[in-house]
C-alpha atoms as a PDB file:
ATOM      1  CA  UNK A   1      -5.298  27.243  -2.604  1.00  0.00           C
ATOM      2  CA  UNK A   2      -3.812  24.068  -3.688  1.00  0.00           C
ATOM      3  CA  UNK A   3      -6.034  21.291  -2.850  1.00  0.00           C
ATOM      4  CA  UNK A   4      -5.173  17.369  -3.124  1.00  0.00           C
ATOM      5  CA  UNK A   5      -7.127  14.383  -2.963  1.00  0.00           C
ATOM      6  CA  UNK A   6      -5.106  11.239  -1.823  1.00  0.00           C
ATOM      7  CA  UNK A   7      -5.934   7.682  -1.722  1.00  0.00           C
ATOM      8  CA  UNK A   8      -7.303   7.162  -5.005  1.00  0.00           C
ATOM      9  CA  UNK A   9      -7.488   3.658  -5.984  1.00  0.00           C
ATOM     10  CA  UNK A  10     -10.035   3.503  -9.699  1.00  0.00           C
ATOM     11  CA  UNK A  11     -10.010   5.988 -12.305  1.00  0.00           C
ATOM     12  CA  UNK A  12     -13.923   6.897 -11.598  1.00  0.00           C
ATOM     13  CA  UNK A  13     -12.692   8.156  -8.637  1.00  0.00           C
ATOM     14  CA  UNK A  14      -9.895   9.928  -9.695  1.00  0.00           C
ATOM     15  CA  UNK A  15     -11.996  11.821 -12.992  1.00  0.00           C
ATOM     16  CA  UNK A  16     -14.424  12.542 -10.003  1.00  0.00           C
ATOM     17  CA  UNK A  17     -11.849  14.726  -7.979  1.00  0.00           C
ATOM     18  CA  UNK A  18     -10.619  15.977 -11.091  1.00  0.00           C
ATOM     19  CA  UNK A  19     -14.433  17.337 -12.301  1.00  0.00           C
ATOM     20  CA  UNK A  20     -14.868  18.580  -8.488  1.00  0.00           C
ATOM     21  CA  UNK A  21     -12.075  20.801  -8.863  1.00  0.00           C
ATOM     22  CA  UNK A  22      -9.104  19.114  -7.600  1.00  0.00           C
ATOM     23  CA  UNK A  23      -5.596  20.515  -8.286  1.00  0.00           C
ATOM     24  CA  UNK A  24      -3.880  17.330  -7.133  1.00  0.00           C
ATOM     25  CA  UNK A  25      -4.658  13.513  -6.612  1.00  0.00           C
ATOM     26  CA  UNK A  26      -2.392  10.714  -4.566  1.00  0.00           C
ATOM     27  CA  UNK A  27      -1.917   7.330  -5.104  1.00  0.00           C
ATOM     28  CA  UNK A  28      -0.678   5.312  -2.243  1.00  0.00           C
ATOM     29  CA  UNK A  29       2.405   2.740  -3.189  1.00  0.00           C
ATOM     30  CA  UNK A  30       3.240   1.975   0.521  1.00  0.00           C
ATOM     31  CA  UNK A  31       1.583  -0.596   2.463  1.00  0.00           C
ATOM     32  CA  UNK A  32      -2.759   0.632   2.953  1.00  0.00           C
ATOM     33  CA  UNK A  33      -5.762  -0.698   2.462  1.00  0.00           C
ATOM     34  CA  UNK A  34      -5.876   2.223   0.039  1.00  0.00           C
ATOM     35  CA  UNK A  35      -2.376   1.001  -2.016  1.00  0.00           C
ATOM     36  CA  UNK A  36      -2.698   0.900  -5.566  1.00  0.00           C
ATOM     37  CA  UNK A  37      -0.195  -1.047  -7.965  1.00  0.00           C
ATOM     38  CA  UNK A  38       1.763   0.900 -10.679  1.00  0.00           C
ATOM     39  CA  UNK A  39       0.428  -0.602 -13.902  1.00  0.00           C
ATOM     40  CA  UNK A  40      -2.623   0.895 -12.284  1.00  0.00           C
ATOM     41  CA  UNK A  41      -1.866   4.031 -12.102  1.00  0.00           C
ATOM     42  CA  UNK A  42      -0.483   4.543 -15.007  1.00  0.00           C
ATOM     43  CA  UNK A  43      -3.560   3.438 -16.761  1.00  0.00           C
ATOM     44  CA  UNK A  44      -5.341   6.071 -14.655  1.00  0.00           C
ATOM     45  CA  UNK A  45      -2.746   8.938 -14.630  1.00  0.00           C
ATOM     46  CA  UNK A  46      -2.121   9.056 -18.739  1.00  0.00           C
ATOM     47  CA  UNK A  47      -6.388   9.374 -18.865  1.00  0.00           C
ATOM     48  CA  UNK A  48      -5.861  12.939 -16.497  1.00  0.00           C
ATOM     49  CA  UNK A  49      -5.415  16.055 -17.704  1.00  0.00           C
ATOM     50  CA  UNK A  50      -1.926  18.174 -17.938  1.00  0.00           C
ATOM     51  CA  UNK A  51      -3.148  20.510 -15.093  1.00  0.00           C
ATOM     52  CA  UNK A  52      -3.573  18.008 -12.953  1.00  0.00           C
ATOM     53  CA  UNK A  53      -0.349  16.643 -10.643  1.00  0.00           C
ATOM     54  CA  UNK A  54      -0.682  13.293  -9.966  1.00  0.00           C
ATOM     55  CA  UNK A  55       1.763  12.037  -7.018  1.00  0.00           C
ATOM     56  CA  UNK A  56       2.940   8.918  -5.833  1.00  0.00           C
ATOM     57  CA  UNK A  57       3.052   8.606  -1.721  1.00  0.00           C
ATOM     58  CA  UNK A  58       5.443   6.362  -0.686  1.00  0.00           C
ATOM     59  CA  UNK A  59       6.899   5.733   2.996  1.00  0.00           C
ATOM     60  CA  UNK A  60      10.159   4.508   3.899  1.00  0.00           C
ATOM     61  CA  UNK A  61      10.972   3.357   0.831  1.00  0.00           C
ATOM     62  CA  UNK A  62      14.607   3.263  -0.563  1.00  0.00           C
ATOM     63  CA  UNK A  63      15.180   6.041  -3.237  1.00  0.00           C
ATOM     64  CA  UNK A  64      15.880   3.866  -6.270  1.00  0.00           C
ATOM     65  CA  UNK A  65      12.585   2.140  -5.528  1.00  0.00           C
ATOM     66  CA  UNK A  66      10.701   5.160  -5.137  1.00  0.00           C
ATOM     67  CA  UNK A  67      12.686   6.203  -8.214  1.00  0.00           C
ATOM     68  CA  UNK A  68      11.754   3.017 -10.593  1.00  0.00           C
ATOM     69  CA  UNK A  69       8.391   2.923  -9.293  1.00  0.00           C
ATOM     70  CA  UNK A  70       7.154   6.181  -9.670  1.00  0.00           C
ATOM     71  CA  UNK A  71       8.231   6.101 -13.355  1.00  0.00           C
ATOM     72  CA  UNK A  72       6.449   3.198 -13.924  1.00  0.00           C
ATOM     73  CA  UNK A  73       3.576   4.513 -12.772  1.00  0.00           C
ATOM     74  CA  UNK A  74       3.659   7.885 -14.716  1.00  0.00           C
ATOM     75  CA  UNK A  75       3.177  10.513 -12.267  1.00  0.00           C
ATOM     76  CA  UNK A  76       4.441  13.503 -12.266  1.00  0.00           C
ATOM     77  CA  UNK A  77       5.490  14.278  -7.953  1.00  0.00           C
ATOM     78  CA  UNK A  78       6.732  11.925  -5.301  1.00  0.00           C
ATOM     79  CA  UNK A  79       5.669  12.234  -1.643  1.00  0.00           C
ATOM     80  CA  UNK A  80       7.345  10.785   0.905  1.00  0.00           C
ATOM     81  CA  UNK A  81       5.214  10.048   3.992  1.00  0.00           C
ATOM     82  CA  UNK A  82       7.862   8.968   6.627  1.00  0.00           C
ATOM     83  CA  UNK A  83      11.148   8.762   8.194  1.00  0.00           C
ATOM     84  CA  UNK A  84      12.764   9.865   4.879  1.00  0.00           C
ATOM     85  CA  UNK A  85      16.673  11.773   5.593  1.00  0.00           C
ATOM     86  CA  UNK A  86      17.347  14.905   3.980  1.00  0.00           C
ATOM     87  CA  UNK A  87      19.801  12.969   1.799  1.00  0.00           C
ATOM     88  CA  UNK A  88      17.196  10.892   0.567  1.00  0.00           C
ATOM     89  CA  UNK A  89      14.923  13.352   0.148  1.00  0.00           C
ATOM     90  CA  UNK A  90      17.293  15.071  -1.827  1.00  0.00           C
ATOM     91  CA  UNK A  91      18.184  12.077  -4.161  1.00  0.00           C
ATOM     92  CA  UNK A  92      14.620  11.815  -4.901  1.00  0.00           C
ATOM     93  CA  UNK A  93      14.285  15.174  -6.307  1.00  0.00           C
ATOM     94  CA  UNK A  94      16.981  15.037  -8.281  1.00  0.00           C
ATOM     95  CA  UNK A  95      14.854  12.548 -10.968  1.00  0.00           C
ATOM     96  CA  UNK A  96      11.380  14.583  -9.992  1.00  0.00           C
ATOM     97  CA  UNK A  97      10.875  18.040 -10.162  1.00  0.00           C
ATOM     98  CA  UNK A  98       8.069  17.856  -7.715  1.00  0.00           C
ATOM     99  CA  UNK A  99       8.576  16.403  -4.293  1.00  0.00           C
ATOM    100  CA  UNK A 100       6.476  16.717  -1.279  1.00  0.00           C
ATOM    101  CA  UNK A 101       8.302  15.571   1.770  1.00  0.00           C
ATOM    102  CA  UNK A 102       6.131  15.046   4.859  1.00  0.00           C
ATOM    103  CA  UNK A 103       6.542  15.481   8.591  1.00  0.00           C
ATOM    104  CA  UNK A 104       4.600  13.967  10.959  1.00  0.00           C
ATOM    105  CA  UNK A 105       3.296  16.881  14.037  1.00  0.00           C
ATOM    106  CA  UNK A 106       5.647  15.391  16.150  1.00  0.00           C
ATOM    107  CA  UNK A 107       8.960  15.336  13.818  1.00  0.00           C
ATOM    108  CA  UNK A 108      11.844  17.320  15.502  1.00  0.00           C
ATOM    109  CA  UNK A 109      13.149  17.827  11.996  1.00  0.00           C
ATOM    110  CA  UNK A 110      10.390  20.303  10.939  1.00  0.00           C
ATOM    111  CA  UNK A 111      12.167  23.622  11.630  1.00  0.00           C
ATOM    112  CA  UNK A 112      15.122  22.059   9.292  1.00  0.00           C
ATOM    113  CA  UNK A 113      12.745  21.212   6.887  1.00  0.00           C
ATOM    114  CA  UNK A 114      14.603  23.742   4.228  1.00  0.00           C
ATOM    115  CA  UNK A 115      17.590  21.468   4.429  1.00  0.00           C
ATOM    116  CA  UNK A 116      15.414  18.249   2.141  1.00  0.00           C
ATOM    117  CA  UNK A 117      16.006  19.404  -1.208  1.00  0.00           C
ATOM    118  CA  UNK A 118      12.348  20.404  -2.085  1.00  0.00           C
ATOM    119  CA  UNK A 119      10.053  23.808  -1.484  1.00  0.00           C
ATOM    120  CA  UNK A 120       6.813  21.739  -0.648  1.00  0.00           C
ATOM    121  CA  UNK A 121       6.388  20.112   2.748  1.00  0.00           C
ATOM    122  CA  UNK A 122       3.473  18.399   4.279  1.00  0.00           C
ATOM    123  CA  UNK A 123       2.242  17.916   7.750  1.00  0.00           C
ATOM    124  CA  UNK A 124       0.213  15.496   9.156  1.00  0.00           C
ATOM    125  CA  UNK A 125      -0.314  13.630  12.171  1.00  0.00           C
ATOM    126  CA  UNK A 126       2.373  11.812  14.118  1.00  0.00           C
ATOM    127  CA  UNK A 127       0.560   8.662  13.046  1.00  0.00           C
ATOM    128  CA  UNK A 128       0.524   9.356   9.011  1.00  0.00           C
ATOM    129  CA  UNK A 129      -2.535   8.580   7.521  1.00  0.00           C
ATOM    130  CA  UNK A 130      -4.697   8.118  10.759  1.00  0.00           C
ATOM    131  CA  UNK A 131      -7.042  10.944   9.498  1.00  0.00           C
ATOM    132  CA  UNK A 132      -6.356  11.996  13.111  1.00  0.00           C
ATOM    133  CA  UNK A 133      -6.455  15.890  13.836  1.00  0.00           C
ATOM    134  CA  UNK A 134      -3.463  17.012  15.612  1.00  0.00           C
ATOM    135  CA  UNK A 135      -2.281  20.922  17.050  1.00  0.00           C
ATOM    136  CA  UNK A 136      -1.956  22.650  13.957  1.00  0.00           C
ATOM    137  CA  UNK A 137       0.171  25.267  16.003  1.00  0.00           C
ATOM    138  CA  UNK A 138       2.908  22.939  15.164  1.00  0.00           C
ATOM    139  CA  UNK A 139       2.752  24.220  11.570  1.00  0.00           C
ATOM    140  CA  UNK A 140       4.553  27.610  12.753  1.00  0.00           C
ATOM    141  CA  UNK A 141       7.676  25.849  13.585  1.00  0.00           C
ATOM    142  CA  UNK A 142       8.296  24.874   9.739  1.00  0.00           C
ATOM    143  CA  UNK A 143      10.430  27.492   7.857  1.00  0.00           C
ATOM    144  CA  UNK A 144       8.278  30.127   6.110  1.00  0.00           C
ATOM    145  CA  UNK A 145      10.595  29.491   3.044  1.00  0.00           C
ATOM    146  CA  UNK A 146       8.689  26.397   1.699  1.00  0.00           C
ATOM    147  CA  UNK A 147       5.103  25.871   0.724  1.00  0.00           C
ATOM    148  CA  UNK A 148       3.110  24.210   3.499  1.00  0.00           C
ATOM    149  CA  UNK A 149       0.151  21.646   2.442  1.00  0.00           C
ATOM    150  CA  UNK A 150      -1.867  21.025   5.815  1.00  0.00           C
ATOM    151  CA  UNK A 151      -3.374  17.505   6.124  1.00  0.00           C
ATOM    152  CA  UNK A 152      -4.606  15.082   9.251  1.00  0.00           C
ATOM    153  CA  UNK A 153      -8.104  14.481  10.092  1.00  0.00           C
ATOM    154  CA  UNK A 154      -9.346  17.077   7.235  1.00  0.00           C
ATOM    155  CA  UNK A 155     -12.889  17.349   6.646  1.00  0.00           C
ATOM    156  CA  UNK A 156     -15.675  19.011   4.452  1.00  0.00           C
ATOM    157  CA  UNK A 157     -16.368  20.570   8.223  1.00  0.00           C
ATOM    158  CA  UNK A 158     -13.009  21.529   9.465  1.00  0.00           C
ATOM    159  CA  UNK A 159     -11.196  22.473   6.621  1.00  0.00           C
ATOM    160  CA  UNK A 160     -12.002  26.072   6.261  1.00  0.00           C
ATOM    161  CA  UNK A 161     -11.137  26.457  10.348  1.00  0.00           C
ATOM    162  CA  UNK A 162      -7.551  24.886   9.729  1.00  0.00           C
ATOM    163  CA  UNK A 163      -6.999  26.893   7.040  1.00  0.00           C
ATOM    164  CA  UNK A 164      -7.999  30.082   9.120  1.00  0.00           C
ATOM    165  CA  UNK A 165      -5.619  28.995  11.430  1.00  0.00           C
ATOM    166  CA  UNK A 166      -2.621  28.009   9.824  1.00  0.00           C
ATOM    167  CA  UNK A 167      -2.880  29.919   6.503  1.00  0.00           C
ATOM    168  CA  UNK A 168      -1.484  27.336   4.540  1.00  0.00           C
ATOM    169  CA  UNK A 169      -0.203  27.418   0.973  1.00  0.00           C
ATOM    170  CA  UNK A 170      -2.560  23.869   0.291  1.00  0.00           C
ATOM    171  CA  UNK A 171      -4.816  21.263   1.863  1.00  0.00           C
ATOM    172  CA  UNK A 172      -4.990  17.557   1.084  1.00  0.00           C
ATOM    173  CA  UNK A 173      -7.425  14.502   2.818  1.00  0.00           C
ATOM    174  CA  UNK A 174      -8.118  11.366   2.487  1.00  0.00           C
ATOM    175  CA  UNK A 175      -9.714   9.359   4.886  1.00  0.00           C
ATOM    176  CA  UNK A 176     -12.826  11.957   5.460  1.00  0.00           C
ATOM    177  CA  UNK A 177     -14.023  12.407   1.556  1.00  0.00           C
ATOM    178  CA  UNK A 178     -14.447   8.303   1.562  1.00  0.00           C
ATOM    179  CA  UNK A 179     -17.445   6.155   1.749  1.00  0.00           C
ATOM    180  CA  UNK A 180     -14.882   3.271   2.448  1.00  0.00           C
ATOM    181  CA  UNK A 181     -11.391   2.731   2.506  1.00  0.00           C
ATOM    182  CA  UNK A 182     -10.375   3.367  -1.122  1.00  0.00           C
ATOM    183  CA  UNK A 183     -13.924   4.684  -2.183  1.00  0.00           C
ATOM    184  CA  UNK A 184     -14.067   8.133  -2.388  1.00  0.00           C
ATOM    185  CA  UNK A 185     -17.869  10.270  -1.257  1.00  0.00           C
ATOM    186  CA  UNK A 186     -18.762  12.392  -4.389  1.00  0.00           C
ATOM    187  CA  UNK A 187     -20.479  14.568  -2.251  1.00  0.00           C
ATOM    188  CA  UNK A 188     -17.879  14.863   0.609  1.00  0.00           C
ATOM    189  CA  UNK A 189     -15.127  15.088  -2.063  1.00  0.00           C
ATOM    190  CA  UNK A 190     -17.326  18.518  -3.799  1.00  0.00           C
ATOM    191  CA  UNK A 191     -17.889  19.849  -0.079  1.00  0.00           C
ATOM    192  CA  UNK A 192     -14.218  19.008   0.966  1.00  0.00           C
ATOM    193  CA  UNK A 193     -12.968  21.224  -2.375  1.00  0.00           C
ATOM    194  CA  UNK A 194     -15.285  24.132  -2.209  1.00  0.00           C
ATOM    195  CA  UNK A 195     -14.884  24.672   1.478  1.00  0.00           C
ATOM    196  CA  UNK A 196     -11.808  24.731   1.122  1.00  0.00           C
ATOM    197  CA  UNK A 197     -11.591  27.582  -2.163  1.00  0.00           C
ATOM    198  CA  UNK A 198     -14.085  29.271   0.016  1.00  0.00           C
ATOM    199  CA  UNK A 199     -11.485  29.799   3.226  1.00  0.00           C
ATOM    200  CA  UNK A 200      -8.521  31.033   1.076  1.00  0.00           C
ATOM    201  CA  UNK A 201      -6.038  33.006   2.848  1.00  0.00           C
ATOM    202  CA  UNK A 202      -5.409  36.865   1.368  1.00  0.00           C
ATOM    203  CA  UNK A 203      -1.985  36.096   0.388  1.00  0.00           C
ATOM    204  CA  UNK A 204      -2.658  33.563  -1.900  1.00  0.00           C
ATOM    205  CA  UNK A 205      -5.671  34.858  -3.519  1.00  0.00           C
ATOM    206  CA  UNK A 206      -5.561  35.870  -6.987  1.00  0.00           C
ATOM    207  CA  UNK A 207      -2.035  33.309  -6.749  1.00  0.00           C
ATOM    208  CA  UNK A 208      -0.507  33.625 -10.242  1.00  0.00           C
ATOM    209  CA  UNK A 209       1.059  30.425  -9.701  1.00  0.00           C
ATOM    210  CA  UNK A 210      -2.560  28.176  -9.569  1.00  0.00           C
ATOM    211  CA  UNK A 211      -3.485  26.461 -11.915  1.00  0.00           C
ATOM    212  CA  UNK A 212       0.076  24.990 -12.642  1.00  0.00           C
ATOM    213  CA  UNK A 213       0.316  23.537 -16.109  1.00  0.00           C
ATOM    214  CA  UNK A 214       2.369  20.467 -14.228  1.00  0.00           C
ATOM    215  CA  UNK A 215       4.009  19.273 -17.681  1.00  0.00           C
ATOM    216  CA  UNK A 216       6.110  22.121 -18.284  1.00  0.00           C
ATOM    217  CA  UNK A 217       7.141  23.893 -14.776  1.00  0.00           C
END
């Protein structure tokens, strides 16, 4: 079960998901109270270590930008959290071997989501980043090609019952493992992680593929 943490903003925070068990940590470049500047994260990001992927969220941002900034920052996957084309998409992973291209719940576009140039998708609520629960029945209409990640609204409480229900290849939150915007809960962030190891579906236990060494796939 790959789990991600998003919305880191300090490096305490970010060596706290990392200790709890994280597989994955986000930094938010697109306007949020959680966004983080690139200098930043690359102070924070060459501290981590190799297992670790560190991505960059970004949303509605032009590809060279995403490009140039993500670079500067030093991490290692791009996620793009809106309205992004397939062409786009596409361009993007053509400098980045690990893209995560997300659709909100109500995106018409998620049964084509094999057409974007990258096996990892991403749903989330129609409003991204609301930490708003939506249907997760939605998740069936994506193609069973691509690695789903599951996120909106997930807690330490609900996580294992999403994952139940929409067997998903990983989980990431945000907004519930915070004390405040930006400020992550040690203790949610620890539940948040183990509940979700605990409620791993069958066919990914034992998954070969986890940890990834990042750096060299």
């Amino acid at each position: 079960m790959f789990v991600k943490i998003c919305g880191i903003t300090n490096e305490d925070d970010a060596l706290l998901a990392v200790a709890m068990g994280a597989d994955a940590v986000g930094f938010i470049f697109a306007p949020s109270p959680r966004q983080v500047a690139a200098q930043k994260v690359y102070d924070i990001t060459r501290r981590l270590p190799p297992e670790i992927l560190t991505v960059g969220v970004f949303r509605d941002e032009l590809p060279s930008r995403v490009i140039e900034i993500a670079h500067k920052a030093g991490v290692k996957a791009v996620q793009l959290h809106g309205r992004e084309t397939a062409a786009q998409t596409t361009e993007v992973a053509g400098h980045f071997r690990w893209v995560i291209k997300v659709f909100g719940a109500d995106d018409e576009n998620l049964p084509t989501a094999d057409r974007y140039g990258t096996d990892i998708i991403m749903i989330d609520a129609p409003n991204p980043g609301s930490g708003k629960v939506f249907d997760w029945s939605v998740a069936g209409d994506a193609p069973d090609s691509l690695k789903l990640i599951l996120s909106g609204g997930l807690s330490p409480d609900n996580v294992a019952a999403a994952i139940k229900e929409v067997q998903p290849w990983g989980v990431d939150a945000a907004t519930h493992t915070e004390k405040s915007p930006g400020r992550k809960d040690a203790l949610a962030v620890k539940r948040f992680i183990e509940n979700a190891r605990a409620a791993v579906p069958e066919q990914y236990r034992g998954d070969d593929n986890l940890p990834y060494d990042w750096d060299v796939e």
